[in-house]
PDB file of N, CA and C in Angstrom:
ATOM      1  N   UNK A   1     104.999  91.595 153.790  1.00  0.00           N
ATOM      2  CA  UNK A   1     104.206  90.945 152.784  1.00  0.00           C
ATOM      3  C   UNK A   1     104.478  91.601 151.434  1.00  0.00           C
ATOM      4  N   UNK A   2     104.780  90.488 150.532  1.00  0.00           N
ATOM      5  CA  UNK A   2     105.421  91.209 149.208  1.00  0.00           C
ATOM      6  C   UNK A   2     103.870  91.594 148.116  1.00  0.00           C
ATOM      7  N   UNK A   3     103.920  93.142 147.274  1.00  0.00           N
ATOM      8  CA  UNK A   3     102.989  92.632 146.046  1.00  0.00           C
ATOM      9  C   UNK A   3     103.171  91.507 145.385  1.00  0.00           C
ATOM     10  N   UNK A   4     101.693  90.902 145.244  1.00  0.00           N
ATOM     11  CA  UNK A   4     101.827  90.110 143.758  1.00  0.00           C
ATOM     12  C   UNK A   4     101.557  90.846 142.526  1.00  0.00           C
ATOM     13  N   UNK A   5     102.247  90.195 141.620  1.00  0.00           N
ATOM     14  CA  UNK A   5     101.939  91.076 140.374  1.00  0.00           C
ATOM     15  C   UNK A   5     101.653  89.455 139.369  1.00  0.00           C
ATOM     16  N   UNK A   6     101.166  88.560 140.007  1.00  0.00           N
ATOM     17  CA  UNK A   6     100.719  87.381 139.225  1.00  0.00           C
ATOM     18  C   UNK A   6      99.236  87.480 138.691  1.00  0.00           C
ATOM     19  N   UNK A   7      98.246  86.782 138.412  1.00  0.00           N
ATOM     20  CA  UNK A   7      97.149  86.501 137.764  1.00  0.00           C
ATOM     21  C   UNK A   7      96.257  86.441 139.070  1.00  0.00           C
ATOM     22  N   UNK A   8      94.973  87.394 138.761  1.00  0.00           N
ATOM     23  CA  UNK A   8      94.727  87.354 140.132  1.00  0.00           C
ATOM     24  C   UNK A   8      93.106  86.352 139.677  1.00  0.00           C
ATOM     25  N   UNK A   9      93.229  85.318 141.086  1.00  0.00           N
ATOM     26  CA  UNK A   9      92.086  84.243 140.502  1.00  0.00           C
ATOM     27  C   UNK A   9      90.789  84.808 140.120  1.00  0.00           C
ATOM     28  N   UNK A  10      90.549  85.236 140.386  1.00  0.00           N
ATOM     29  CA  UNK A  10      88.829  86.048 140.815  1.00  0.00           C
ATOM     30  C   UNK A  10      88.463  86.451 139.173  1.00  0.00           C
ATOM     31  N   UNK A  11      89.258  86.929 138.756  1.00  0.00           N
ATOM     32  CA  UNK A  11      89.005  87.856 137.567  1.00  0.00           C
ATOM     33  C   UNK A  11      89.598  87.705 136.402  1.00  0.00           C
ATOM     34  N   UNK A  12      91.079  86.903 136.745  1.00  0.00           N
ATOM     35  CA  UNK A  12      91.631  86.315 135.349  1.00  0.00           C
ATOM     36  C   UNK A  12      92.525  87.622 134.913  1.00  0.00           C
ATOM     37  N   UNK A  13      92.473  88.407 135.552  1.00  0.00           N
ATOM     38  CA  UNK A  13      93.783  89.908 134.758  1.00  0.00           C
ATOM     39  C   UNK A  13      94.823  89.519 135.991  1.00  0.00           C
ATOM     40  N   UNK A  14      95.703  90.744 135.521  1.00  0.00           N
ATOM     41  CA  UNK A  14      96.894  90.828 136.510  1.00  0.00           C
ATOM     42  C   UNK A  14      96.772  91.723 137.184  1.00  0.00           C
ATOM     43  N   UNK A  15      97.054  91.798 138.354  1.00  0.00           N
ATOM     44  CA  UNK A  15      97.291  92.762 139.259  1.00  0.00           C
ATOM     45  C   UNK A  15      98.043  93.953 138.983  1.00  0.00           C
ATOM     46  N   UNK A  16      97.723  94.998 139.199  1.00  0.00           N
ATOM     47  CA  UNK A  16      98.868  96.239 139.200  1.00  0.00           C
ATOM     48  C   UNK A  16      99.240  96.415 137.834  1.00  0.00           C
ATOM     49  N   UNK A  17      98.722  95.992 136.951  1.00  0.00           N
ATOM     50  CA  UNK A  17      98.834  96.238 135.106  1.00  0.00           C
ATOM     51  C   UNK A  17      97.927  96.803 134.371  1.00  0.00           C
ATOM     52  N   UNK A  18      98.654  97.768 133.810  1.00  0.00           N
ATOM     53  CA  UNK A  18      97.591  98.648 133.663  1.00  0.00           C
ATOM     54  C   UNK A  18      96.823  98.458 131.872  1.00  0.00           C
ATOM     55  N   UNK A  19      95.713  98.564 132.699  1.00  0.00           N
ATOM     56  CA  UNK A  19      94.756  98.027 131.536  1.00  0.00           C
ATOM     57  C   UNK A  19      95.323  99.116 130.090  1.00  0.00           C
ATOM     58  N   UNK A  20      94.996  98.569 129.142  1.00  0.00           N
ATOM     59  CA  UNK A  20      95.610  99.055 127.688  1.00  0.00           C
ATOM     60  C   UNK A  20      93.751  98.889 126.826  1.00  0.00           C
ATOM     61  N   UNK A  21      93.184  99.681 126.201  1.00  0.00           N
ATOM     62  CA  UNK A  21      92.276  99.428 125.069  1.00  0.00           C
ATOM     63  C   UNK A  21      92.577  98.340 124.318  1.00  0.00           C
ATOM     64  N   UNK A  22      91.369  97.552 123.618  1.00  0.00           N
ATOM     65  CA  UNK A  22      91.119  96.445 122.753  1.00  0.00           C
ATOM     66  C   UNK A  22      92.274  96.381 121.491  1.00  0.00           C
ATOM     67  N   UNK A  23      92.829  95.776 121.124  1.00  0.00           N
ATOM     68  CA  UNK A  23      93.250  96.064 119.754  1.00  0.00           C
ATOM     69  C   UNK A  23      92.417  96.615 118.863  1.00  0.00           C
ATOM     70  N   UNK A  24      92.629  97.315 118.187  1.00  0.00           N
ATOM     71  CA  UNK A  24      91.198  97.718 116.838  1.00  0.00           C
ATOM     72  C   UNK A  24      91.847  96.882 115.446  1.00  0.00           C
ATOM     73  N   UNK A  25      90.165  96.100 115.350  1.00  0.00           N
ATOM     74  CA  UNK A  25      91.034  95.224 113.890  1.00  0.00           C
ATOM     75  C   UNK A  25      89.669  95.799 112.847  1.00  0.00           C
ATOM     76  N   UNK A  26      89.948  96.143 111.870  1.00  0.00           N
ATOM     77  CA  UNK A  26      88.745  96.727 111.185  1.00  0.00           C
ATOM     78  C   UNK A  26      88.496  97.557 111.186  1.00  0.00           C
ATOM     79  N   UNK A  27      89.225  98.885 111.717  1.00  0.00           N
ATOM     80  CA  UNK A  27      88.059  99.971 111.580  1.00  0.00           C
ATOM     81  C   UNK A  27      87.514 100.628 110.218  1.00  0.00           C
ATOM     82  N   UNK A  28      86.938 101.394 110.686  1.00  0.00           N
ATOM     83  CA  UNK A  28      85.945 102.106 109.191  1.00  0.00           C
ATOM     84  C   UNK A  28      86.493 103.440 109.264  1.00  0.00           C
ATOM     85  N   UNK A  29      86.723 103.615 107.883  1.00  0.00           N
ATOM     86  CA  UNK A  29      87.769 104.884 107.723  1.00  0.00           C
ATOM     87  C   UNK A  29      86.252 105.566 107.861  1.00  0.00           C
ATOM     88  N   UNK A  30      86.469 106.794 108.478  1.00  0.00           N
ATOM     89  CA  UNK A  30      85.178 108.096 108.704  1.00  0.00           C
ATOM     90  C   UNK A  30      85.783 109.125 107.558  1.00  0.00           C
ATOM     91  N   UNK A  31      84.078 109.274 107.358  1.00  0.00           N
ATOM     92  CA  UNK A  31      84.369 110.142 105.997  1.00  0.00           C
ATOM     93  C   UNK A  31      84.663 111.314 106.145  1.00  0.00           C
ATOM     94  N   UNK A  32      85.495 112.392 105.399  1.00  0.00           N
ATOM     95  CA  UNK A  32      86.029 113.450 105.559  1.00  0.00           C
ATOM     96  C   UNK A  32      84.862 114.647 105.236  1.00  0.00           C
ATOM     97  N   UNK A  33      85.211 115.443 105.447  1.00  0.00           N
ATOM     98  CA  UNK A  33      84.097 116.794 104.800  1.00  0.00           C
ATOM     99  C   UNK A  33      84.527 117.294 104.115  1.00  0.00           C
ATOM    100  N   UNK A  34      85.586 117.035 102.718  1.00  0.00           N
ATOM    101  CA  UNK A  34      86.139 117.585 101.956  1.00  0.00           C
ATOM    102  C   UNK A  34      85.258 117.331 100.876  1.00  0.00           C
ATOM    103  N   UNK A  35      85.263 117.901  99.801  1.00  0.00           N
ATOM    104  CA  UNK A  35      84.180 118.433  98.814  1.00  0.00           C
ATOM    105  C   UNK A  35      85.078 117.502  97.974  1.00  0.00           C
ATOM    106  N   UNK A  36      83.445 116.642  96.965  1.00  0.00           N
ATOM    107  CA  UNK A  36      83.890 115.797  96.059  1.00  0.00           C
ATOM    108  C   UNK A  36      84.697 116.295  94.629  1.00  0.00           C
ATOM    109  N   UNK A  37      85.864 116.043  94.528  1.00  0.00           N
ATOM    110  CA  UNK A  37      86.728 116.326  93.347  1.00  0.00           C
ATOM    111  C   UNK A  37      86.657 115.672  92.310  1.00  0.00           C
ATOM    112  N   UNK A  38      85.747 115.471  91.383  1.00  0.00           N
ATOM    113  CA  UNK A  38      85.208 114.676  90.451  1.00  0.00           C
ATOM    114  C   UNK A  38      86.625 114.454  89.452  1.00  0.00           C
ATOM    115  N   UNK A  39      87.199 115.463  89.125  1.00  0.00           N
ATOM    116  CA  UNK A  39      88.132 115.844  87.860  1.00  0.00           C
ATOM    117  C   UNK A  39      89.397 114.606  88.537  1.00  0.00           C
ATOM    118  N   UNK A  40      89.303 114.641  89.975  1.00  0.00           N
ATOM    119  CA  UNK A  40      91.085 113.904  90.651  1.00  0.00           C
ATOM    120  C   UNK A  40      91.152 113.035  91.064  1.00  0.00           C
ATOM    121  N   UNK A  41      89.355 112.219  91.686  1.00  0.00           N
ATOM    122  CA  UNK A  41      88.648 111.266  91.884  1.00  0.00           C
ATOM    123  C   UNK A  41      88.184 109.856  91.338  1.00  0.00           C
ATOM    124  N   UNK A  42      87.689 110.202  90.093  1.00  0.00           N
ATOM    125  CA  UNK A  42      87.061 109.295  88.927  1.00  0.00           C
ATOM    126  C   UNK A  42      88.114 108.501  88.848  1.00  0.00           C
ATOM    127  N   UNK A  43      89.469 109.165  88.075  1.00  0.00           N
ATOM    128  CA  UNK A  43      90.253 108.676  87.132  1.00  0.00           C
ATOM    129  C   UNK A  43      91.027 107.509  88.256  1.00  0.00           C
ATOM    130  N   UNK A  44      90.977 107.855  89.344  1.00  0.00           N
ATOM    131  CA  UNK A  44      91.850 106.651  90.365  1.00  0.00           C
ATOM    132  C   UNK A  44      91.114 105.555  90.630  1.00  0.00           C
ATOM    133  N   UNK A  45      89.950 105.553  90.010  1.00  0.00           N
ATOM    134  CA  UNK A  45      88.773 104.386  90.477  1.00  0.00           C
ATOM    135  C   UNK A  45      88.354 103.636  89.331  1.00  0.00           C
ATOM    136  N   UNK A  46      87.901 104.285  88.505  1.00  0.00           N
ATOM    137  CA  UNK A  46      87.580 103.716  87.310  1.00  0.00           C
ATOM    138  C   UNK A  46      87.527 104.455  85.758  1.00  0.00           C
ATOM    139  N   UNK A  47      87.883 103.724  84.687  1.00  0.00           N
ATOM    140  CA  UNK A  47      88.937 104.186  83.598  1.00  0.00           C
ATOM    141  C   UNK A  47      88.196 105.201  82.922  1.00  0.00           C
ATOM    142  N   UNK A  48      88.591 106.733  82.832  1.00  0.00           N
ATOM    143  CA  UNK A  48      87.207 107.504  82.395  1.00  0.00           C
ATOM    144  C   UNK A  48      88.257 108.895  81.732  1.00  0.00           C
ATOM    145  N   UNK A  49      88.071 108.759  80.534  1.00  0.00           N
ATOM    146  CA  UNK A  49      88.734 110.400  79.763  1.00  0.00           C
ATOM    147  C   UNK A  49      88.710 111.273  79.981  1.00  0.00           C
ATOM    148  N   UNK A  50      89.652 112.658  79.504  1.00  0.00           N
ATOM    149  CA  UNK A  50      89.155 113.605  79.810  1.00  0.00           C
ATOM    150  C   UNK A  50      87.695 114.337  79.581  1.00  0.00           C
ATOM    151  N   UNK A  51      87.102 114.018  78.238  1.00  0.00           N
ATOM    152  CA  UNK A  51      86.173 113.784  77.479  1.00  0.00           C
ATOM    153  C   UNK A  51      85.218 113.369  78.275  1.00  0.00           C
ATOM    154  N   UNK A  52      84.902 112.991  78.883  1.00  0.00           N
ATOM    155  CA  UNK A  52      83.756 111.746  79.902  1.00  0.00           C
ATOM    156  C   UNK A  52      83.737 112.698  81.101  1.00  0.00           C
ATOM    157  N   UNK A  53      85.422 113.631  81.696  1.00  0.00           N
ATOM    158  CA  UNK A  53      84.976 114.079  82.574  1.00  0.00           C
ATOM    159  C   UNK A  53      84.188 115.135  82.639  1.00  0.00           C
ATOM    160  N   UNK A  54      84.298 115.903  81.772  1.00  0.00           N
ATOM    161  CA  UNK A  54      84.354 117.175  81.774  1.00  0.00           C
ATOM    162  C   UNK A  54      82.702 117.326  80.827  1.00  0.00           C
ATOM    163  N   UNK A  55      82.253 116.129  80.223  1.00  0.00           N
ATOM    164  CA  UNK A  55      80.778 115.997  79.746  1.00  0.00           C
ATOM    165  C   UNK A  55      79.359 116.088  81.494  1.00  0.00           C
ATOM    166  N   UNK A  56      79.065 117.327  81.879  1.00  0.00           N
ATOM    167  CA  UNK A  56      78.514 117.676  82.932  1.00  0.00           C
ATOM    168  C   UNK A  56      77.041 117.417  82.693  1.00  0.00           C
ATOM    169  N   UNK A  57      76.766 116.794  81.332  1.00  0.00           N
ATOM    170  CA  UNK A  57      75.033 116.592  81.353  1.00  0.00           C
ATOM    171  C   UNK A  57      74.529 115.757  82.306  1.00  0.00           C
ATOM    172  N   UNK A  58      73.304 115.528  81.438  1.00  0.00           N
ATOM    173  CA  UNK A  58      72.663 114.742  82.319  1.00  0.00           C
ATOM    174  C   UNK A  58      73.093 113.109  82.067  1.00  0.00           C
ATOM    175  N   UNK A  59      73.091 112.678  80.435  1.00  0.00           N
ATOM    176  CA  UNK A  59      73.325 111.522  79.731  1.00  0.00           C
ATOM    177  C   UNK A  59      74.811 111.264  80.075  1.00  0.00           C
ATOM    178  N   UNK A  60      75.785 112.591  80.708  1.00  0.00           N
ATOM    179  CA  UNK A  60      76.826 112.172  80.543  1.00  0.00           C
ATOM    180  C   UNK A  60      76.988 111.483  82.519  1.00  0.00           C
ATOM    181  N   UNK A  61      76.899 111.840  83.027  1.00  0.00           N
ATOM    182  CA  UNK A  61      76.708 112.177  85.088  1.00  0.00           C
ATOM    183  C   UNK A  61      75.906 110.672  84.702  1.00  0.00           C
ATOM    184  N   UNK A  62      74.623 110.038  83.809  1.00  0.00           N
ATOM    185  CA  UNK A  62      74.521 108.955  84.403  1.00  0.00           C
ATOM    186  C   UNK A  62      74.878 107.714  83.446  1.00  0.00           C
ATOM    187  N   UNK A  63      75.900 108.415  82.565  1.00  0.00           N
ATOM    188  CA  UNK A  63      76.876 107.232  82.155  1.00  0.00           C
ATOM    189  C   UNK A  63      77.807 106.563  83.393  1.00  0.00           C
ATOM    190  N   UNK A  64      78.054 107.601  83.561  1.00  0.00           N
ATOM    191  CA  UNK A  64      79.476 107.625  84.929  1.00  0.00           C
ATOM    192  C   UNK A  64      79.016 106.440  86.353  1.00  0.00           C
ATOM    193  N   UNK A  65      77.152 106.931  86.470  1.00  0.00           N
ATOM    194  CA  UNK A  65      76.779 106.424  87.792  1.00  0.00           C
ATOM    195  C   UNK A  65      76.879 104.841  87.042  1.00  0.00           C
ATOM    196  N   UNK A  66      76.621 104.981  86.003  1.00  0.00           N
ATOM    197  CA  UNK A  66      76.647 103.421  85.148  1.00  0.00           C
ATOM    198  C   UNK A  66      77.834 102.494  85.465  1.00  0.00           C
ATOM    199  N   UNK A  67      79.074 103.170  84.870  1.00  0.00           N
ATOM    200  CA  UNK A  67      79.732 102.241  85.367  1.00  0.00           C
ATOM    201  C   UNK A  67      80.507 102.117  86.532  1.00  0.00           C
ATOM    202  N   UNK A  68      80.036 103.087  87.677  1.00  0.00           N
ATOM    203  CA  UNK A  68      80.505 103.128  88.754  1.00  0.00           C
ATOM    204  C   UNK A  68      79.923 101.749  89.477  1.00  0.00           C
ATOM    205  N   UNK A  69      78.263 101.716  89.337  1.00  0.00           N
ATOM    206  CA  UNK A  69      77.550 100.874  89.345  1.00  0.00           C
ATOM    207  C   UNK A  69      78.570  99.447  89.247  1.00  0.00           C
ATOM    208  N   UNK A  70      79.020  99.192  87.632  1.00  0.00           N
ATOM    209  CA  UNK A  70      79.410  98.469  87.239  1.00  0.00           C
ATOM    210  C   UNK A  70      80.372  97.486  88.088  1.00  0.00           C
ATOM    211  N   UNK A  71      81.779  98.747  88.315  1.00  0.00           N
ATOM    212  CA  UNK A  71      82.853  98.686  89.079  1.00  0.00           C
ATOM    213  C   UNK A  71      82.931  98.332  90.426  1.00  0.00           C
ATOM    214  N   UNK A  72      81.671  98.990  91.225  1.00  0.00           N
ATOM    215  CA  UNK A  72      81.492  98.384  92.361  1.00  0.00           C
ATOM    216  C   UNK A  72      80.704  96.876  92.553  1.00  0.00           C
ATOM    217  N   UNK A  73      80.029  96.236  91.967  1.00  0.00           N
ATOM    218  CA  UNK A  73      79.379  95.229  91.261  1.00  0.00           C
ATOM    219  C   UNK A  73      80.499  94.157  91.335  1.00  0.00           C
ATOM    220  N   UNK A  74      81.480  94.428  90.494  1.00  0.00           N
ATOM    221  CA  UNK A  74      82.871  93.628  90.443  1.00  0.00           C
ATOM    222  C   UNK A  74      83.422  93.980  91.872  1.00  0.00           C
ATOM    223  N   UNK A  75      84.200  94.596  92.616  1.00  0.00           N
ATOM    224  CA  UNK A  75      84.352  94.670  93.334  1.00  0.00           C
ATOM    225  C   UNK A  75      83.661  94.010  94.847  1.00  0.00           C
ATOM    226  N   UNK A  76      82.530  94.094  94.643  1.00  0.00           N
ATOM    227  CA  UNK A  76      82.177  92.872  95.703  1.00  0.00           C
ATOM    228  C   UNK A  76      81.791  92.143  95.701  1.00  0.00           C
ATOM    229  N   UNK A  77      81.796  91.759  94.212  1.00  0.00           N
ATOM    230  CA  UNK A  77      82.167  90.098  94.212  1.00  0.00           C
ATOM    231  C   UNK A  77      83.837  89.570  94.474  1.00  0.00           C
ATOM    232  N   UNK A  78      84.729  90.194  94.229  1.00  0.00           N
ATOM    233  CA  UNK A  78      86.163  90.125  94.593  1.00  0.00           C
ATOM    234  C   UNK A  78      85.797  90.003  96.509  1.00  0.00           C
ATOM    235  N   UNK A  79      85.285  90.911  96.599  1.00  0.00           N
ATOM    236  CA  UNK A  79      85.441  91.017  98.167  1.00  0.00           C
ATOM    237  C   UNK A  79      84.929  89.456  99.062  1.00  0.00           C
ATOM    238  N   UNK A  80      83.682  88.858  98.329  1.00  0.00           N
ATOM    239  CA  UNK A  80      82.821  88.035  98.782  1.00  0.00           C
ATOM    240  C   UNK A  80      83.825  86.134  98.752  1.00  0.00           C
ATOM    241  N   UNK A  81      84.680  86.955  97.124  1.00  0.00           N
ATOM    242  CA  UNK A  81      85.424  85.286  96.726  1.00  0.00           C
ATOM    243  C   UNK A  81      86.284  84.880  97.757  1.00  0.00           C
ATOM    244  N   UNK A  82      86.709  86.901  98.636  1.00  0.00           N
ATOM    245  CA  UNK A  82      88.249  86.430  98.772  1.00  0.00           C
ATOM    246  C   UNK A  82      89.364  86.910  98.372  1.00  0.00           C
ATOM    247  N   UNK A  83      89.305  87.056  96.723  1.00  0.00           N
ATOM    248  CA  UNK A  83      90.220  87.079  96.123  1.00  0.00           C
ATOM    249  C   UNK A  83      91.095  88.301  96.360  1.00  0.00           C
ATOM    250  N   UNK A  84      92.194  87.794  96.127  1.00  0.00           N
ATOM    251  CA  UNK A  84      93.610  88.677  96.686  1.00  0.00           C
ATOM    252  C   UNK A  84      93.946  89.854  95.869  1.00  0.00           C
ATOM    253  N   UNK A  85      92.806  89.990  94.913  1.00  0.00           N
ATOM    254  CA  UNK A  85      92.731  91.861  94.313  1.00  0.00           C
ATOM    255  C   UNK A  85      91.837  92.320  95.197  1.00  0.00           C
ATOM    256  N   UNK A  86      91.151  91.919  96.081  1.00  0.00           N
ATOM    257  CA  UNK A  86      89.908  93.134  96.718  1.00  0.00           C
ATOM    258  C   UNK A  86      90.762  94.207  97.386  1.00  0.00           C
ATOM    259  N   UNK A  87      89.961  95.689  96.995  1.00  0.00           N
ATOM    260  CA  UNK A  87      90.739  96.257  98.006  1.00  0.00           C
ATOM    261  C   UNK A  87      89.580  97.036  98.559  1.00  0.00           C
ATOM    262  N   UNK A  88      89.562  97.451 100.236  1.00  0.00           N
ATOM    263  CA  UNK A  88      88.693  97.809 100.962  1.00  0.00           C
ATOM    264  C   UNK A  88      88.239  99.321 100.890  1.00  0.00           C
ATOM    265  N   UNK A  89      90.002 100.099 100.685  1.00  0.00           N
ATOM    266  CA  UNK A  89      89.694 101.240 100.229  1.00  0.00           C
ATOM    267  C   UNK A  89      89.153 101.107  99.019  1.00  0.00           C
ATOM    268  N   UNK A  90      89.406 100.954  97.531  1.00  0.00           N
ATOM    269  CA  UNK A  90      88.716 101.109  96.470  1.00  0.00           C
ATOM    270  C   UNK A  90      87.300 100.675  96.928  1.00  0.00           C
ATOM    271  N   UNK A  91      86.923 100.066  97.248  1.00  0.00           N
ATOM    272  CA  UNK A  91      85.436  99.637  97.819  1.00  0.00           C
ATOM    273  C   UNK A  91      84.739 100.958  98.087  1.00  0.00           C
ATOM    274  N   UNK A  92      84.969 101.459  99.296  1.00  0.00           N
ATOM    275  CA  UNK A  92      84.659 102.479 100.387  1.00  0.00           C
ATOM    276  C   UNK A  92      84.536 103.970  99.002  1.00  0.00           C
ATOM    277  N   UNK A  93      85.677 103.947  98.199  1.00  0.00           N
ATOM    278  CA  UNK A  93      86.015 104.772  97.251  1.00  0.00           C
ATOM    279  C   UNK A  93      84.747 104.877  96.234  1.00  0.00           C
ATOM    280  N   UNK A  94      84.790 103.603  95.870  1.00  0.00           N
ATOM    281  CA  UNK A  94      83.651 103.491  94.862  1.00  0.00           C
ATOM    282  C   UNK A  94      82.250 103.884  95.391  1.00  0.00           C
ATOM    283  N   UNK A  95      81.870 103.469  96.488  1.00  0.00           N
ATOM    284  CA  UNK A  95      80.243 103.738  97.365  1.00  0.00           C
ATOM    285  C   UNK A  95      80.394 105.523  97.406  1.00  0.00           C
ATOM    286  N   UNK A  96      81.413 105.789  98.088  1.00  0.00           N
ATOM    287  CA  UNK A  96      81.557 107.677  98.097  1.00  0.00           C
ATOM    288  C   UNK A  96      81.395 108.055  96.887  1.00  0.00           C
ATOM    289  N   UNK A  97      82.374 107.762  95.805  1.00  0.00           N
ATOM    290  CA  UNK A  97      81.844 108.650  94.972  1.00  0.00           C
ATOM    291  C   UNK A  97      80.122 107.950  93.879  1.00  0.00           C
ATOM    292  N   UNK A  98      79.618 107.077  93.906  1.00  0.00           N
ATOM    293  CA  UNK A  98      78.596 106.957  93.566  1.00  0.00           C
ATOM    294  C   UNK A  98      77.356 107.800  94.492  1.00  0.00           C
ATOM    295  N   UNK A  99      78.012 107.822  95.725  1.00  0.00           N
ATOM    296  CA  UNK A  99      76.821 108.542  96.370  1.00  0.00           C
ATOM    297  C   UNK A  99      76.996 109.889  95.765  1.00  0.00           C
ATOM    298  N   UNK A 100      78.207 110.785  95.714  1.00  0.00           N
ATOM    299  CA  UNK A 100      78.257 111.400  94.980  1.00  0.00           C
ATOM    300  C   UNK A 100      77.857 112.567  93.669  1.00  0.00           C
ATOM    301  N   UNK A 101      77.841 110.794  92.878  1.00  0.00           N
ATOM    302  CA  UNK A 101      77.681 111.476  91.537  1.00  0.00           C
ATOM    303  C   UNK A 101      76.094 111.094  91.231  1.00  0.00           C
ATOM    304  N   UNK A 102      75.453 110.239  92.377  1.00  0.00           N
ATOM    305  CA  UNK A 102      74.168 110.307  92.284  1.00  0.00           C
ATOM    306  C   UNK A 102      73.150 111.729  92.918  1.00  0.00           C
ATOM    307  N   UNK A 103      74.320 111.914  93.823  1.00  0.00           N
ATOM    308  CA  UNK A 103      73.368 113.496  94.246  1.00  0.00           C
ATOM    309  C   UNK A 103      73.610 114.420  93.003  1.00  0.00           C
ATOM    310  N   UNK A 104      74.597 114.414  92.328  1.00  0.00           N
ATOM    311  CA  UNK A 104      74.910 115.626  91.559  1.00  0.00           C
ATOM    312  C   UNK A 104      74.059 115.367  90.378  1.00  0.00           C
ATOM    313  N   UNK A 105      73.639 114.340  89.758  1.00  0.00           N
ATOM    314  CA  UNK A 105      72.660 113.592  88.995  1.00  0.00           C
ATOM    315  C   UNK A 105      70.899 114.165  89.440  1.00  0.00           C
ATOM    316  N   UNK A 106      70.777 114.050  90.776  1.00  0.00           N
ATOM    317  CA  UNK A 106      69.928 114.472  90.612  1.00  0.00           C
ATOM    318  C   UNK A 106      69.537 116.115  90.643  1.00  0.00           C
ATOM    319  N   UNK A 107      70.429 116.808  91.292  1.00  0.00           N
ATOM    320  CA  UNK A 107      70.644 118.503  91.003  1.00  0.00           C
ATOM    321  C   UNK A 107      70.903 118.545  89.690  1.00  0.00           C
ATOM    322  N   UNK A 108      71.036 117.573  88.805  1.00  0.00           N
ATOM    323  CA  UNK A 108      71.227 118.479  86.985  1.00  0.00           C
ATOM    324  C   UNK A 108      69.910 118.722  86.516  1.00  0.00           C
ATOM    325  N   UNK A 109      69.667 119.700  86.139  1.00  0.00           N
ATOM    326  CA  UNK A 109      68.800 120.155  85.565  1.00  0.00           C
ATOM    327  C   UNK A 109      67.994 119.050  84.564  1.00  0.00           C
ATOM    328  N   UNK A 110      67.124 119.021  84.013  1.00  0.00           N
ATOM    329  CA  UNK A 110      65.912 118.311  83.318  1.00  0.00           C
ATOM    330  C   UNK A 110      65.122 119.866  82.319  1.00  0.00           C
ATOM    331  N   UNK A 111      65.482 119.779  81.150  1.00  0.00           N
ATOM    332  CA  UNK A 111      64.828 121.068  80.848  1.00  0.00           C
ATOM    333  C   UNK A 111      64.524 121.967  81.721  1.00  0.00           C
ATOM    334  N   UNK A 112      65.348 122.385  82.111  1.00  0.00           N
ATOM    335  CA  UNK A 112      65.515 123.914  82.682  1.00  0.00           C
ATOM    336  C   UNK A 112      64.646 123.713  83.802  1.00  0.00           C
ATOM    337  N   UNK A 113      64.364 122.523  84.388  1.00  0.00           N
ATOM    338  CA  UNK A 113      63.899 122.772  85.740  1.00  0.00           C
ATOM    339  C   UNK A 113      64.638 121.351  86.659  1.00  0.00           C
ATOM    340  N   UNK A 114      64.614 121.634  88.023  1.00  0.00           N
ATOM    341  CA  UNK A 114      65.868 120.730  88.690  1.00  0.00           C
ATOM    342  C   UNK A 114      64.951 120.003  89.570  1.00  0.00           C
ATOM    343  N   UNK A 115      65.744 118.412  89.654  1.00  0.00           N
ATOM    344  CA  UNK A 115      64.539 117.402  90.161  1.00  0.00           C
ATOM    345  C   UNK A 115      64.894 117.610  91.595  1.00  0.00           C
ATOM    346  N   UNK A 116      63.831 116.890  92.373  1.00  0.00           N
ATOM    347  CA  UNK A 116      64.401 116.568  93.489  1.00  0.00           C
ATOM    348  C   UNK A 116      65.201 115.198  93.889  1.00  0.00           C
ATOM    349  N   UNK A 117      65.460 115.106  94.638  1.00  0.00           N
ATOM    350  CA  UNK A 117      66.558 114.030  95.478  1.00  0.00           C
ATOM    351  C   UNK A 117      65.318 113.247  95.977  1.00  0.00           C
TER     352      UNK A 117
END
């Protein structure tokens, strides 16, 4: 009596083939534990001087969350149209560093005393 190695009725797989994992379509890049690089970061995301970077206030940290705000805003509306500029990393990019520069926003000082989160 020979193996089959055809479609076996019962179950719809093949016999004697060895199962393989799902394709993965989508995954979600996992975030790294590398410490946010504001100075190497910004400038690849959205258009910001040296001047802008290196301004560590308070008026200056929530200019930045401003138009990060902004940038991501545009961005998913690109994402929502469709349109063939969205990109998933810049997306993902933009949410990290707003989370970011909103924690560091709220550790800046306020007259010499520091808010909470």
């Amino acid at each position: 009596m020979a193996k089959s190695l055809g479609p076996d009725t019962a179950t719809g797989t093949l016999r004697n083939a060895p199962m393989s994992p799902p394709p993965r379509r989508g995954t979600i890049p996992r975030a790294t534990n590398a410490p946010w690089d504001r100075t190497r970061m910004l400038p690849r995301l959205i258009a910001v001087g040296p001047e802008e970077l290196a301004d560590l206030s308070r008026e200056g940290r929530a200019a930045i969350v401003r138009r990060l705000l902004r940038a991501l805003r545009g961005e998913r509306v690109r994402g929502r149209a469709g349109h063939w500029s969205y990109s998933l990393d810049r997306h993902i990019g933009l949410v990290q560093a707003l989370a970011a520069e909103r924690a560091s926003l709220a550790a800046t000082p306020v007259d010499g005393r520091t808010m909470r989160a």
